[in-house]
PDB file of N, CA and C in Angstrom:
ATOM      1  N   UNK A   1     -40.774 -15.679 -19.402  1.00  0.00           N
ATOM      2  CA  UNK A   1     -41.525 -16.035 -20.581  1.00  0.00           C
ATOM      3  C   UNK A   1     -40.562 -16.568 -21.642  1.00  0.00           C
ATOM      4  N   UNK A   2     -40.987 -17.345 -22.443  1.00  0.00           N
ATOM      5  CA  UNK A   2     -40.215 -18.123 -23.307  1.00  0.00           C
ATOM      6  C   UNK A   2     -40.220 -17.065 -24.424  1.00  0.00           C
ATOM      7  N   UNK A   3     -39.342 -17.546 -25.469  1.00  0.00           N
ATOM      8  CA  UNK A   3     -39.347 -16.238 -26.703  1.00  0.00           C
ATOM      9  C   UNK A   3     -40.369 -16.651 -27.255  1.00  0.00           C
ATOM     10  N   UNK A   4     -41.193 -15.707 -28.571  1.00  0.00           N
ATOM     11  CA  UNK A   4     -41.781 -16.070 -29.323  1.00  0.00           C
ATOM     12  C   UNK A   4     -41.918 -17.058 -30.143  1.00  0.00           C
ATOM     13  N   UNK A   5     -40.923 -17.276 -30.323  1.00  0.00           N
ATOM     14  CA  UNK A   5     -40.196 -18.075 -31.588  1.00  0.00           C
ATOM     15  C   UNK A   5     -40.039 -19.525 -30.851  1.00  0.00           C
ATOM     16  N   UNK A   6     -39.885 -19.704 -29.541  1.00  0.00           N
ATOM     17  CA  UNK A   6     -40.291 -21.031 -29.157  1.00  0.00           C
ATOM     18  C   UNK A   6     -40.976 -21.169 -28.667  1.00  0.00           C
ATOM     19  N   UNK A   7     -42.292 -20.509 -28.631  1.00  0.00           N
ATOM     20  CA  UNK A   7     -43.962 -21.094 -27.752  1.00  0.00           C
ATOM     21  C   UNK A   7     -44.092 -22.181 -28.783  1.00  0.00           C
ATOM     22  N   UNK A   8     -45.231 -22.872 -28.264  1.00  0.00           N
ATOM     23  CA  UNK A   8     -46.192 -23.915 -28.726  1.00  0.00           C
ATOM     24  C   UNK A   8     -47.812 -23.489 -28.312  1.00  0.00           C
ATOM     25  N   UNK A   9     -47.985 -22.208 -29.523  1.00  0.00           N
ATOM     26  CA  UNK A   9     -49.173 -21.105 -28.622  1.00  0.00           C
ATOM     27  C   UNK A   9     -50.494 -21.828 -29.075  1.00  0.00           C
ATOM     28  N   UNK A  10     -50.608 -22.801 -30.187  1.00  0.00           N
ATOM     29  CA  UNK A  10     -52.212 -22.785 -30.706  1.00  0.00           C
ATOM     30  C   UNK A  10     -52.190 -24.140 -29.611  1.00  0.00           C
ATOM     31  N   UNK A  11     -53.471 -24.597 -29.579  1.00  0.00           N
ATOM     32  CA  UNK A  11     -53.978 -25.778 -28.708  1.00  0.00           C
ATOM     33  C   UNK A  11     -53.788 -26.779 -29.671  1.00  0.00           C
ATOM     34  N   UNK A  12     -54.383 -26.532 -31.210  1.00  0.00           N
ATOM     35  CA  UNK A  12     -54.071 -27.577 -32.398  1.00  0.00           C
ATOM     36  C   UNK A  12     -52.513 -28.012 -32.100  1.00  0.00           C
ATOM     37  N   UNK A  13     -51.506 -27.524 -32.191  1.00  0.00           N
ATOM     38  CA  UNK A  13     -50.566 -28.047 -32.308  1.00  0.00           C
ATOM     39  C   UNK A  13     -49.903 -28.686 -30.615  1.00  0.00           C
ATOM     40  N   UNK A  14     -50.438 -28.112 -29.669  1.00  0.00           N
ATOM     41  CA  UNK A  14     -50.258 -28.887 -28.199  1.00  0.00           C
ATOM     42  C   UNK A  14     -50.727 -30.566 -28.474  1.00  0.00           C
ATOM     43  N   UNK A  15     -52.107 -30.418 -28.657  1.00  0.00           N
ATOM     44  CA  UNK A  15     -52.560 -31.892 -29.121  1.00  0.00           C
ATOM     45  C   UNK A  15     -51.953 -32.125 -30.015  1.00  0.00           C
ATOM     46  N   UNK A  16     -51.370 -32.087 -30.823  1.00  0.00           N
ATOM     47  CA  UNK A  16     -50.611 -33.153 -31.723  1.00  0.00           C
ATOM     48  C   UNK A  16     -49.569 -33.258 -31.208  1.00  0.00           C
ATOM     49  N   UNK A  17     -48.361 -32.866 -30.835  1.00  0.00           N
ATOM     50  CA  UNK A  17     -47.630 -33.291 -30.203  1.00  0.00           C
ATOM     51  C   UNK A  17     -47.896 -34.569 -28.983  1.00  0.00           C
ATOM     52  N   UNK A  18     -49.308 -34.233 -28.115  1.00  0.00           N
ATOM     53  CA  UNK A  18     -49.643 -34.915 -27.053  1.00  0.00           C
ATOM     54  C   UNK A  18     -49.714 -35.941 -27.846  1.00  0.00           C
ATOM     55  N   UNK A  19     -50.258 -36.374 -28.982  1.00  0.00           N
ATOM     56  CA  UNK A  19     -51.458 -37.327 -29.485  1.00  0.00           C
ATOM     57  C   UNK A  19     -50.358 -38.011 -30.031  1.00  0.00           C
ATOM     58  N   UNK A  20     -49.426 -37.859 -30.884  1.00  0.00           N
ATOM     59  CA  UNK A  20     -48.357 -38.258 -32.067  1.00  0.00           C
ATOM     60  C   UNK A  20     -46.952 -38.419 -31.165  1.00  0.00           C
ATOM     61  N   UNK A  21     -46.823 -37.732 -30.229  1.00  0.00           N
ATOM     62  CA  UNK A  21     -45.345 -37.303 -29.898  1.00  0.00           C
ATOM     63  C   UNK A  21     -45.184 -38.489 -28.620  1.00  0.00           C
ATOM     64  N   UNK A  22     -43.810 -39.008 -28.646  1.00  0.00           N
ATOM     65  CA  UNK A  22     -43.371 -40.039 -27.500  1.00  0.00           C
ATOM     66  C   UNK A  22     -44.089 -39.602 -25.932  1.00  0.00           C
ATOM     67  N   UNK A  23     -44.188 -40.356 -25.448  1.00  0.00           N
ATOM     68  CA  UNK A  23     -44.729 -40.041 -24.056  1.00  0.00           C
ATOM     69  C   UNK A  23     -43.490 -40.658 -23.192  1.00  0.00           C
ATOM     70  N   UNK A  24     -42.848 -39.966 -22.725  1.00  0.00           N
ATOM     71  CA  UNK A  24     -42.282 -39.965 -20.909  1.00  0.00           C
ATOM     72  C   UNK A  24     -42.395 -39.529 -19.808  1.00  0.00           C
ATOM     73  N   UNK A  25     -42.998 -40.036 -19.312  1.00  0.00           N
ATOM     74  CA  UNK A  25     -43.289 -39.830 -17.589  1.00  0.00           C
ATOM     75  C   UNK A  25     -41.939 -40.282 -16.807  1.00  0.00           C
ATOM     76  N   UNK A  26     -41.904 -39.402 -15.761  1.00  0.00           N
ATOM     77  CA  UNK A  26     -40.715 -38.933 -15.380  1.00  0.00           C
ATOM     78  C   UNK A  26     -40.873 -38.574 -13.675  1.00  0.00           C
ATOM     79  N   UNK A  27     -40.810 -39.077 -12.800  1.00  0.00           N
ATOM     80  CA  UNK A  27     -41.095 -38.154 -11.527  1.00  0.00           C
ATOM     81  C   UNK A  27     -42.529 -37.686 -11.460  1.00  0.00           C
ATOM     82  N   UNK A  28     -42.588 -36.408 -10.952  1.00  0.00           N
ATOM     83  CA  UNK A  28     -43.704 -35.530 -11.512  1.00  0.00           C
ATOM     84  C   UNK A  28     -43.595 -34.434 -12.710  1.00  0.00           C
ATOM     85  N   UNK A  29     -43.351 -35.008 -14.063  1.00  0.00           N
ATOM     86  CA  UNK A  29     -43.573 -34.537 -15.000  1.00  0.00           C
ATOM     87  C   UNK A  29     -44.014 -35.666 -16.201  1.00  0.00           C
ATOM     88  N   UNK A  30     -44.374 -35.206 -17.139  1.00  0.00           N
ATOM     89  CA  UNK A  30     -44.787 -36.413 -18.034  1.00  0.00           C
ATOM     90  C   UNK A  30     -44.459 -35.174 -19.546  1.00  0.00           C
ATOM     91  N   UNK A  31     -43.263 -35.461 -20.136  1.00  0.00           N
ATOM     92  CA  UNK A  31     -43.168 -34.889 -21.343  1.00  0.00           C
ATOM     93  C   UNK A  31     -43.379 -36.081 -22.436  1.00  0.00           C
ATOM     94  N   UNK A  32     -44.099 -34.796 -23.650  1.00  0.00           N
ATOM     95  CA  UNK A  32     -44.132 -35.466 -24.558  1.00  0.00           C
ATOM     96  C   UNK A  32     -43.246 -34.905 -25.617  1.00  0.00           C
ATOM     97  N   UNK A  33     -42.535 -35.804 -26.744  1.00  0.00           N
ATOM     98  CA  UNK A  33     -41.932 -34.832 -27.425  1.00  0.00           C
ATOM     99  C   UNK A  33     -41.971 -35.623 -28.611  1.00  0.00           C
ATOM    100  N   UNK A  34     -41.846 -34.269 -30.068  1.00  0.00           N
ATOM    101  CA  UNK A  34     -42.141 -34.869 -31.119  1.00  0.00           C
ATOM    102  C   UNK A  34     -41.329 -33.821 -32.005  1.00  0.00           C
ATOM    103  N   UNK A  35     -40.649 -34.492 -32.892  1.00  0.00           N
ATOM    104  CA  UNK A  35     -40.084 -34.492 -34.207  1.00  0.00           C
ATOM    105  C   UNK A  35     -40.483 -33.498 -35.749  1.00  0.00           C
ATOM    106  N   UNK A  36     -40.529 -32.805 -35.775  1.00  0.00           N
ATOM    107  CA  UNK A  36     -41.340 -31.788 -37.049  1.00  0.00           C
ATOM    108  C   UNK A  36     -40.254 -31.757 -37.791  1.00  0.00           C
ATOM    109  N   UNK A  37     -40.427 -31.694 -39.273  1.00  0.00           N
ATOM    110  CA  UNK A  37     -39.741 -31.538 -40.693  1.00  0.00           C
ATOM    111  C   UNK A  37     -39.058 -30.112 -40.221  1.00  0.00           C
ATOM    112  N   UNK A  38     -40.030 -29.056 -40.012  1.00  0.00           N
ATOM    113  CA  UNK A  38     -39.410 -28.019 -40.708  1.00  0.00           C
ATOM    114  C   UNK A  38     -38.256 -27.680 -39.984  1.00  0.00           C
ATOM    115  N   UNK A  39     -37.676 -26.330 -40.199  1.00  0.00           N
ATOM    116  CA  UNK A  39     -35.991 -26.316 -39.472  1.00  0.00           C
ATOM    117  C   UNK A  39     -36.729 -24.749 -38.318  1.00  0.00           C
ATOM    118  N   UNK A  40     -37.683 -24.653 -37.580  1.00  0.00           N
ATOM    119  CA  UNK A  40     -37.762 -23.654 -36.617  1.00  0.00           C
ATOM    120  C   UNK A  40     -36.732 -24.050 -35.227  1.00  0.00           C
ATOM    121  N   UNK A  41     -36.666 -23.292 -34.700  1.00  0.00           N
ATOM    122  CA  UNK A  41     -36.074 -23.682 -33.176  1.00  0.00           C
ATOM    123  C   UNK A  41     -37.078 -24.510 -32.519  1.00  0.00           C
ATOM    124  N   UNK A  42     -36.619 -24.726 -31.540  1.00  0.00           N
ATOM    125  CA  UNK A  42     -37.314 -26.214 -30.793  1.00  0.00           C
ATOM    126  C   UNK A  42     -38.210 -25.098 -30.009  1.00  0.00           C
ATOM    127  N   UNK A  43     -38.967 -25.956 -29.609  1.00  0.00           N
ATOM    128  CA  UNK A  43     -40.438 -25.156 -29.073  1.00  0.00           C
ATOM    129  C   UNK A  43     -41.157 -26.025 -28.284  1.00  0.00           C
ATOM    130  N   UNK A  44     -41.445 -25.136 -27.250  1.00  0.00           N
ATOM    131  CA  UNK A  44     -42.575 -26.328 -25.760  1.00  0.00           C
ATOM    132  C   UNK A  44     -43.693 -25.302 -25.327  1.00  0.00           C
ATOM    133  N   UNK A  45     -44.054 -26.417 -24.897  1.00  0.00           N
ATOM    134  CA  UNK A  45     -45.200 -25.664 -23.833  1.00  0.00           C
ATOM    135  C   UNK A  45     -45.396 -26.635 -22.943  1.00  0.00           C
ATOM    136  N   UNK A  46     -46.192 -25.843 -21.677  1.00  0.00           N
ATOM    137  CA  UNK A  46     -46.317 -26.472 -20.140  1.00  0.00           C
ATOM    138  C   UNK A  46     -47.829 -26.800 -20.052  1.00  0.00           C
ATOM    139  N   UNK A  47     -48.226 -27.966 -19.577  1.00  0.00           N
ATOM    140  CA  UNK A  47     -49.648 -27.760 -19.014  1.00  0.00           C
ATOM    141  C   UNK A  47     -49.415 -28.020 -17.729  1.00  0.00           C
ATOM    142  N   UNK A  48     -50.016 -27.315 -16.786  1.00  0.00           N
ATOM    143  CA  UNK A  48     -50.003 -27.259 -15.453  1.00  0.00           C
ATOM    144  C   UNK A  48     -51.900 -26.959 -15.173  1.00  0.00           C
ATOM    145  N   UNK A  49     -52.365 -28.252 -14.588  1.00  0.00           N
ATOM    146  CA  UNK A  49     -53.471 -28.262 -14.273  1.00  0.00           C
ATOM    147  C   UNK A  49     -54.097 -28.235 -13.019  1.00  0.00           C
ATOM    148  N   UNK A  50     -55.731 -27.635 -13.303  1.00  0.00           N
ATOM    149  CA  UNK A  50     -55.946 -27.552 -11.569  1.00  0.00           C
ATOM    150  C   UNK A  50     -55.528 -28.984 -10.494  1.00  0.00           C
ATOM    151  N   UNK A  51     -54.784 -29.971 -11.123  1.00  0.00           N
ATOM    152  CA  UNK A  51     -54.717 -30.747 -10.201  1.00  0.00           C
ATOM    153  C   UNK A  51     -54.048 -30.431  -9.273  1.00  0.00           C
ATOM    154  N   UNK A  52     -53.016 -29.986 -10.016  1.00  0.00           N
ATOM    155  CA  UNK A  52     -51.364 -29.358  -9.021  1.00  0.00           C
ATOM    156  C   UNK A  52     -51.932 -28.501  -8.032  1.00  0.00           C
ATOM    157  N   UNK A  53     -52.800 -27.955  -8.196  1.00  0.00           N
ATOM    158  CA  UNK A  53     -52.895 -26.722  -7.248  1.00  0.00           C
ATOM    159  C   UNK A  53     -54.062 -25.761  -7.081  1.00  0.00           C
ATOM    160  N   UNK A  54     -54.110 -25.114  -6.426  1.00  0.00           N
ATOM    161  CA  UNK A  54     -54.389 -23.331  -6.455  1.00  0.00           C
ATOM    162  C   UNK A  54     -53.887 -22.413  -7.654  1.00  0.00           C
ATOM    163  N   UNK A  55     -54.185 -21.486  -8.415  1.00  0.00           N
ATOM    164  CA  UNK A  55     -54.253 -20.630  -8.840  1.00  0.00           C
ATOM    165  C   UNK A  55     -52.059 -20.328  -8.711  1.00  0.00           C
ATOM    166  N   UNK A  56     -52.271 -19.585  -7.345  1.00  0.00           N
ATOM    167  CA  UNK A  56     -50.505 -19.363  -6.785  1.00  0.00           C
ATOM    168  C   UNK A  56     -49.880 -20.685  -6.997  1.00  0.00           C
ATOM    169  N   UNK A  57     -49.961 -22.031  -6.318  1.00  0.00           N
ATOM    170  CA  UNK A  57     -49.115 -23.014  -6.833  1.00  0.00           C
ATOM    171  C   UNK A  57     -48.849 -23.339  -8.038  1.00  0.00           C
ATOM    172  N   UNK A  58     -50.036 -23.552  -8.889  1.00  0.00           N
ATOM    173  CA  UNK A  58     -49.866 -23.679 -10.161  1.00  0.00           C
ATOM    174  C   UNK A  58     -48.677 -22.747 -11.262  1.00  0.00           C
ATOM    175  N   UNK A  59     -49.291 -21.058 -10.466  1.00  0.00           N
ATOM    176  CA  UNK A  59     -47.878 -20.673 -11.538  1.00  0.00           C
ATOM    177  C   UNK A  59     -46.968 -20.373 -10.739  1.00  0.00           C
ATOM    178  N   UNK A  60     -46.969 -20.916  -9.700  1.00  0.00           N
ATOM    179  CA  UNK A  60     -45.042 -21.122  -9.139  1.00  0.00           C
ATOM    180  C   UNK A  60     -44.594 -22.381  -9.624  1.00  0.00           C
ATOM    181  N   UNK A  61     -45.162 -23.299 -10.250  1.00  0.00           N
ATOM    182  CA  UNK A  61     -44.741 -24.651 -10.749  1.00  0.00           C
ATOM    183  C   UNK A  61     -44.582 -24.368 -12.057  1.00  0.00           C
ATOM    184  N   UNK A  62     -45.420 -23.354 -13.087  1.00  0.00           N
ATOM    185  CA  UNK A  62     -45.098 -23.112 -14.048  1.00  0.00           C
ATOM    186  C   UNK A  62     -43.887 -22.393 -14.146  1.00  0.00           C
ATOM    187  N   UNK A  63     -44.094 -21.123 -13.263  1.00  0.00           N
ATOM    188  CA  UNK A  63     -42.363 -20.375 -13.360  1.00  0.00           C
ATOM    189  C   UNK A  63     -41.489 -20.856 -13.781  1.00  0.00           C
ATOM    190  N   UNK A  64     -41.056 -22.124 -12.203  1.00  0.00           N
ATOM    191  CA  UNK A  64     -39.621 -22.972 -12.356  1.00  0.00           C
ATOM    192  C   UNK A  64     -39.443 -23.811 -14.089  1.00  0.00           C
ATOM    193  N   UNK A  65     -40.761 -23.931 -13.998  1.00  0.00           N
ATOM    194  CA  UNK A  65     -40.459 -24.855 -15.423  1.00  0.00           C
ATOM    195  C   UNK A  65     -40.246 -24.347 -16.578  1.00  0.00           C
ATOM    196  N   UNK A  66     -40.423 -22.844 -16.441  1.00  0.00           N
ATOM    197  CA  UNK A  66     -40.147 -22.410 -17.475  1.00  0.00           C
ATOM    198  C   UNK A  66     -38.716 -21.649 -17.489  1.00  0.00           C
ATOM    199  N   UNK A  67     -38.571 -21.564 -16.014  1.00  0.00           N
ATOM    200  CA  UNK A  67     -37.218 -20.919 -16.417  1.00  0.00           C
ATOM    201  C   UNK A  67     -36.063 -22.323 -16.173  1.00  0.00           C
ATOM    202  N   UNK A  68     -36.543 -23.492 -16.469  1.00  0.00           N
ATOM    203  CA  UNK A  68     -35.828 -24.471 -16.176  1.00  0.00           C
ATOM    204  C   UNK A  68     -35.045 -24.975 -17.654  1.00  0.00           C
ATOM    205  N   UNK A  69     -36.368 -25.125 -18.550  1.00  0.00           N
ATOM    206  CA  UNK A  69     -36.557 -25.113 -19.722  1.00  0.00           C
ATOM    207  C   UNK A  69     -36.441 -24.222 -21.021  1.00  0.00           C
ATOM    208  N   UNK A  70     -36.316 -23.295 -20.354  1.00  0.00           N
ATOM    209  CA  UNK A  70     -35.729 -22.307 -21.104  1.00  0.00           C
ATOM    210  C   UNK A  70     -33.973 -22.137 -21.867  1.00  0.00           C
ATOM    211  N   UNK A  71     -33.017 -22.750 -21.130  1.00  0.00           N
ATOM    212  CA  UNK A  71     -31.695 -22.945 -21.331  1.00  0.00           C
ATOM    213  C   UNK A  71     -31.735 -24.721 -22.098  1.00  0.00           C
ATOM    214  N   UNK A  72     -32.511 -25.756 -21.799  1.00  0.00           N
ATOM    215  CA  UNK A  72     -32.368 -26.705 -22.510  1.00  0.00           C
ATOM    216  C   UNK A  72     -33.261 -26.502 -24.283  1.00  0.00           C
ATOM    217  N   UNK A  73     -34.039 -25.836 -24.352  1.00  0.00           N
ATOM    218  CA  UNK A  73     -34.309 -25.570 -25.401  1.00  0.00           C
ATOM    219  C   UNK A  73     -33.190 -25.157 -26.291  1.00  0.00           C
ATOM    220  N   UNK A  74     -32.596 -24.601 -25.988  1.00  0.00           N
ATOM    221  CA  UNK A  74     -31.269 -23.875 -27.442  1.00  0.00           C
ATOM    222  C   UNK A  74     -30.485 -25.317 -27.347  1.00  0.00           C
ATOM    223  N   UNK A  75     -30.321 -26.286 -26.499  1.00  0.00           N
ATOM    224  CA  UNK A  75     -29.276 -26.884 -26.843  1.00  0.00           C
ATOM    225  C   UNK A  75     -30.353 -28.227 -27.440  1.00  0.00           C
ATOM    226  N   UNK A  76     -31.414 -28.613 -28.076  1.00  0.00           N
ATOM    227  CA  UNK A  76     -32.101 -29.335 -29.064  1.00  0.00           C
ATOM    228  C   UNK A  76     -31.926 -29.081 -30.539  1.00  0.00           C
ATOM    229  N   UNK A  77     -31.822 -29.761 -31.166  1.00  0.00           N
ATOM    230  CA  UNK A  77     -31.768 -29.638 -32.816  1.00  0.00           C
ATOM    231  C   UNK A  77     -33.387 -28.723 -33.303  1.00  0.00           C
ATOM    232  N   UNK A  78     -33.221 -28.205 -34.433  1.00  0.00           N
ATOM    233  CA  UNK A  78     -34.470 -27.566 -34.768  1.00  0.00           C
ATOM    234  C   UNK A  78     -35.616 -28.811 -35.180  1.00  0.00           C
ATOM    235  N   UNK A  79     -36.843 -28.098 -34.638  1.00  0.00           N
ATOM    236  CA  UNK A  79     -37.801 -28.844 -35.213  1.00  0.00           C
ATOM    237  C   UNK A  79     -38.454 -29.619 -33.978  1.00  0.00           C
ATOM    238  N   UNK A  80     -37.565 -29.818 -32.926  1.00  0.00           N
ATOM    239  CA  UNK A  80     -38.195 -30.208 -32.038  1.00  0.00           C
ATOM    240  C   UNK A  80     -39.023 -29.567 -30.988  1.00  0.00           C
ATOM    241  N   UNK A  81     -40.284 -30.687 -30.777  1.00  0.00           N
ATOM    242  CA  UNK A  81     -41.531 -30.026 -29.873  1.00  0.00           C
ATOM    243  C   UNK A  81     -41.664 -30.684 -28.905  1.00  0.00           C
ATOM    244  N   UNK A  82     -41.597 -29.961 -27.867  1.00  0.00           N
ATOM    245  CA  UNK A  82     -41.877 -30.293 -26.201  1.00  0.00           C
ATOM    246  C   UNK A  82     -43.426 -29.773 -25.488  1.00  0.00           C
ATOM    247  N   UNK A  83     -43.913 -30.769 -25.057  1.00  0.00           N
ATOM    248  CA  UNK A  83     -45.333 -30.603 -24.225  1.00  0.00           C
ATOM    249  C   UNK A  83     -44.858 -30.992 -22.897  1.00  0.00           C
ATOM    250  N   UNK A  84     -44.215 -30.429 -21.734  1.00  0.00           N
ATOM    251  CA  UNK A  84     -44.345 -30.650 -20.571  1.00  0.00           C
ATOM    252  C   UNK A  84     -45.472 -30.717 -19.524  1.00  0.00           C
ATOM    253  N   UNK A  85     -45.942 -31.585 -19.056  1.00  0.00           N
ATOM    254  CA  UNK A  85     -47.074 -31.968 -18.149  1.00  0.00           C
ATOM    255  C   UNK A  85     -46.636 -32.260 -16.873  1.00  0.00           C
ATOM    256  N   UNK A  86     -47.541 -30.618 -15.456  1.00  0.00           N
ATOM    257  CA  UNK A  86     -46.837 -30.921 -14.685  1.00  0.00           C
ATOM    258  C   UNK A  86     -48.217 -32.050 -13.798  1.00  0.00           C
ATOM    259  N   UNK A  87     -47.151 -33.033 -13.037  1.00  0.00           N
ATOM    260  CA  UNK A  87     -48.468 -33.820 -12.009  1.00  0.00           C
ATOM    261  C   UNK A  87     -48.464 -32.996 -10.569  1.00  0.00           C
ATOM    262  N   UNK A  88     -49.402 -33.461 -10.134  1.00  0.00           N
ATOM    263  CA  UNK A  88     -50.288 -33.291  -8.963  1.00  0.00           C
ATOM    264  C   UNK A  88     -48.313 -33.289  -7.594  1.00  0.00           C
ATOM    265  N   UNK A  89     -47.741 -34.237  -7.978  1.00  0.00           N
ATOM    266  CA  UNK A  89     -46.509 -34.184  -6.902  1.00  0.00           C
ATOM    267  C   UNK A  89     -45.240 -32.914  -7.317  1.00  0.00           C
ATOM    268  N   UNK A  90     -45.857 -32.368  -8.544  1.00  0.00           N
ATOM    269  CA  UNK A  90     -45.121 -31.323  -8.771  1.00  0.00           C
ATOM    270  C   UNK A  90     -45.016 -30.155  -7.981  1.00  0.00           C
ATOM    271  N   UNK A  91     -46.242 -29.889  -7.320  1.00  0.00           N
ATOM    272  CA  UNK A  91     -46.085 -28.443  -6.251  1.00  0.00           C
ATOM    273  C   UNK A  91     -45.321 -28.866  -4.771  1.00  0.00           C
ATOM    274  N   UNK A  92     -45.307 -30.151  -4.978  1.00  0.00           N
ATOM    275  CA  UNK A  92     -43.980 -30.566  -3.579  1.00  0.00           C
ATOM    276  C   UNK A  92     -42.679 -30.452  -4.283  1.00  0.00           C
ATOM    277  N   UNK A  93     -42.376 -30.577  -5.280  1.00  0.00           N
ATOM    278  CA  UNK A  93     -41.215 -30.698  -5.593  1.00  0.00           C
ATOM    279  C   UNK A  93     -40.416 -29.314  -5.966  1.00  0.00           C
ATOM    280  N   UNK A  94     -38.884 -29.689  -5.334  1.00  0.00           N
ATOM    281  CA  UNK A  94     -38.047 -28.548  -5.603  1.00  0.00           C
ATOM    282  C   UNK A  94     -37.893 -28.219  -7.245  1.00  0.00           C
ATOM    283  N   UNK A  95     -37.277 -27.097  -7.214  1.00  0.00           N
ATOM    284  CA  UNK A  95     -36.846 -26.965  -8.238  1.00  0.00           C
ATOM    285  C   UNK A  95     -35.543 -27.742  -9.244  1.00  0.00           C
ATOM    286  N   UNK A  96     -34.992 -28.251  -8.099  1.00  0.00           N
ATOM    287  CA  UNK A  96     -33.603 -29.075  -8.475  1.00  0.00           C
ATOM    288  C   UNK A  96     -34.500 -30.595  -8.969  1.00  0.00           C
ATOM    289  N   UNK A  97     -34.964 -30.635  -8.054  1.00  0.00           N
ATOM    290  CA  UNK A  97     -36.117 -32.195  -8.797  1.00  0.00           C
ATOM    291  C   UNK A  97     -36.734 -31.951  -9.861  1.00  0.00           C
ATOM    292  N   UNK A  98     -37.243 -31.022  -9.834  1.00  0.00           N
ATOM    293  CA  UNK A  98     -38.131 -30.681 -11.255  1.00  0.00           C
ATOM    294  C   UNK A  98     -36.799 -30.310 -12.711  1.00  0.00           C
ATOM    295  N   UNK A  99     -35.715 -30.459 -12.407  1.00  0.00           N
ATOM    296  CA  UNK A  99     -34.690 -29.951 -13.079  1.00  0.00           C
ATOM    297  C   UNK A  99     -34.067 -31.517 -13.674  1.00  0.00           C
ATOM    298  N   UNK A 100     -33.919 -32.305 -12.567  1.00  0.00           N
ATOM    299  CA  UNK A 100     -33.512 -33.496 -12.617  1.00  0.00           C
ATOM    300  C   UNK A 100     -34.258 -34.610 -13.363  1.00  0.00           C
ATOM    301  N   UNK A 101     -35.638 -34.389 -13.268  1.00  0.00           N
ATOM    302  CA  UNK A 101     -37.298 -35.141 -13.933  1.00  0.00           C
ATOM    303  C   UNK A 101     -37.002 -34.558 -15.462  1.00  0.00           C
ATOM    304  N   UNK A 102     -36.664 -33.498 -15.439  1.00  0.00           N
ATOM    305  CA  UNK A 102     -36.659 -32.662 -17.070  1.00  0.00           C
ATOM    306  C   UNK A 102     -35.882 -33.407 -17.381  1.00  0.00           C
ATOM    307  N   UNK A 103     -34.817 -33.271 -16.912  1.00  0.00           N
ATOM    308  CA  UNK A 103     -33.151 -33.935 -17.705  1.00  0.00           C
ATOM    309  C   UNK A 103     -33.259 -35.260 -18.197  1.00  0.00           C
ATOM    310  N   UNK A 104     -33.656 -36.145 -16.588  1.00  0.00           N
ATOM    311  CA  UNK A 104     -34.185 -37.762 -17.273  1.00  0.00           C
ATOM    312  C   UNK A 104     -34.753 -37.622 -18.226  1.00  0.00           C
ATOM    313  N   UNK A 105     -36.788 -37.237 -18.322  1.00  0.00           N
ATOM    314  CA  UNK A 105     -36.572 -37.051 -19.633  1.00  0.00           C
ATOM    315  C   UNK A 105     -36.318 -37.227 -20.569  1.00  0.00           C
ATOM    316  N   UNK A 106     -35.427 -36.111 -20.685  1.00  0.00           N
ATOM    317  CA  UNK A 106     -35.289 -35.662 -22.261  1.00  0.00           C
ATOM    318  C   UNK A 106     -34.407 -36.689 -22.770  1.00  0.00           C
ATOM    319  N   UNK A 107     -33.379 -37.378 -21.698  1.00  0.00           N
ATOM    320  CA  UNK A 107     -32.177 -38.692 -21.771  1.00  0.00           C
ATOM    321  C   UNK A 107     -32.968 -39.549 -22.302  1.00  0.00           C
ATOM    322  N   UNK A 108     -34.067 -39.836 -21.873  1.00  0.00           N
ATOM    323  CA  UNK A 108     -35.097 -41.276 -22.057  1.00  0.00           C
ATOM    324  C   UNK A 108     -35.483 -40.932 -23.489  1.00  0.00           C
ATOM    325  N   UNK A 109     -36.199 -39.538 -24.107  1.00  0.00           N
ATOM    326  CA  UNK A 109     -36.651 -39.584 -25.417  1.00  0.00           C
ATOM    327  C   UNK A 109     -35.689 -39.586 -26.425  1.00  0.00           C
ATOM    328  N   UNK A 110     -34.445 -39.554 -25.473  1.00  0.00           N
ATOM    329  CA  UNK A 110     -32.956 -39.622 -26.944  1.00  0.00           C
ATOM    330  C   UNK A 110     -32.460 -38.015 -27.538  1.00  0.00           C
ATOM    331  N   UNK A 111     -32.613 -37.278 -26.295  1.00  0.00           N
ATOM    332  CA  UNK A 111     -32.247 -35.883 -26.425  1.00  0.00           C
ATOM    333  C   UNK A 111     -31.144 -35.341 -25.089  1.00  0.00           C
TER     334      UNK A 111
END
């Protein structure tokens, strides 16, 4: 589980990020990420939908991503917000791919 202090827990603020925040698609992930004034720690959240899966696939795809994402978060400047979106080719993919899709990424949004 991610700390408190970096969820992205209300749905209001998931959609704005989605809606406002850069879009990169990546492999099978599609992050969005966006820029906030204030000085909190950087903060994400995952959507992982019934596309990906079953119930079990789904949060074995969430797991990895969260414990993937969990160590690149401290190294972002404050203020920044991450919406990770996993696709449908995400429950084939390793964890090292899903590691590698993150990294591009975050390279592509200038992080």
């Amino acid at each position: 589980m991610l700390p408190r202090a970096c969820r992205l827990a209300s749905g209001q603020s998931i959609q704005r990020v989605v809606r406002r925040g850069k879009r990169v698609p990546v492999g099978s992930l599609v992050v969005h990420v966006s820029v906030g004034t204030d000085l909190q720690p950087a903060r994400a959240a995952l959507i992982v939908s019934r596309k990906v899966g079953g119930s079990v696939v789904r949060h074995r795809v969430q797991r990895r991503l969260r414990h993937l994402l969990r160590p690149r978060l401290g190294l972002l400047g404050p203020g920044i917000e991450i919406v990770v979106r996993a696709q449908p080719s995400a429950a084939e993919a390793s964890s090292v791919e899903l590691g590698r899709d993150l990294d591009r990424a975050l390279a592509k949004a200038g992080f």
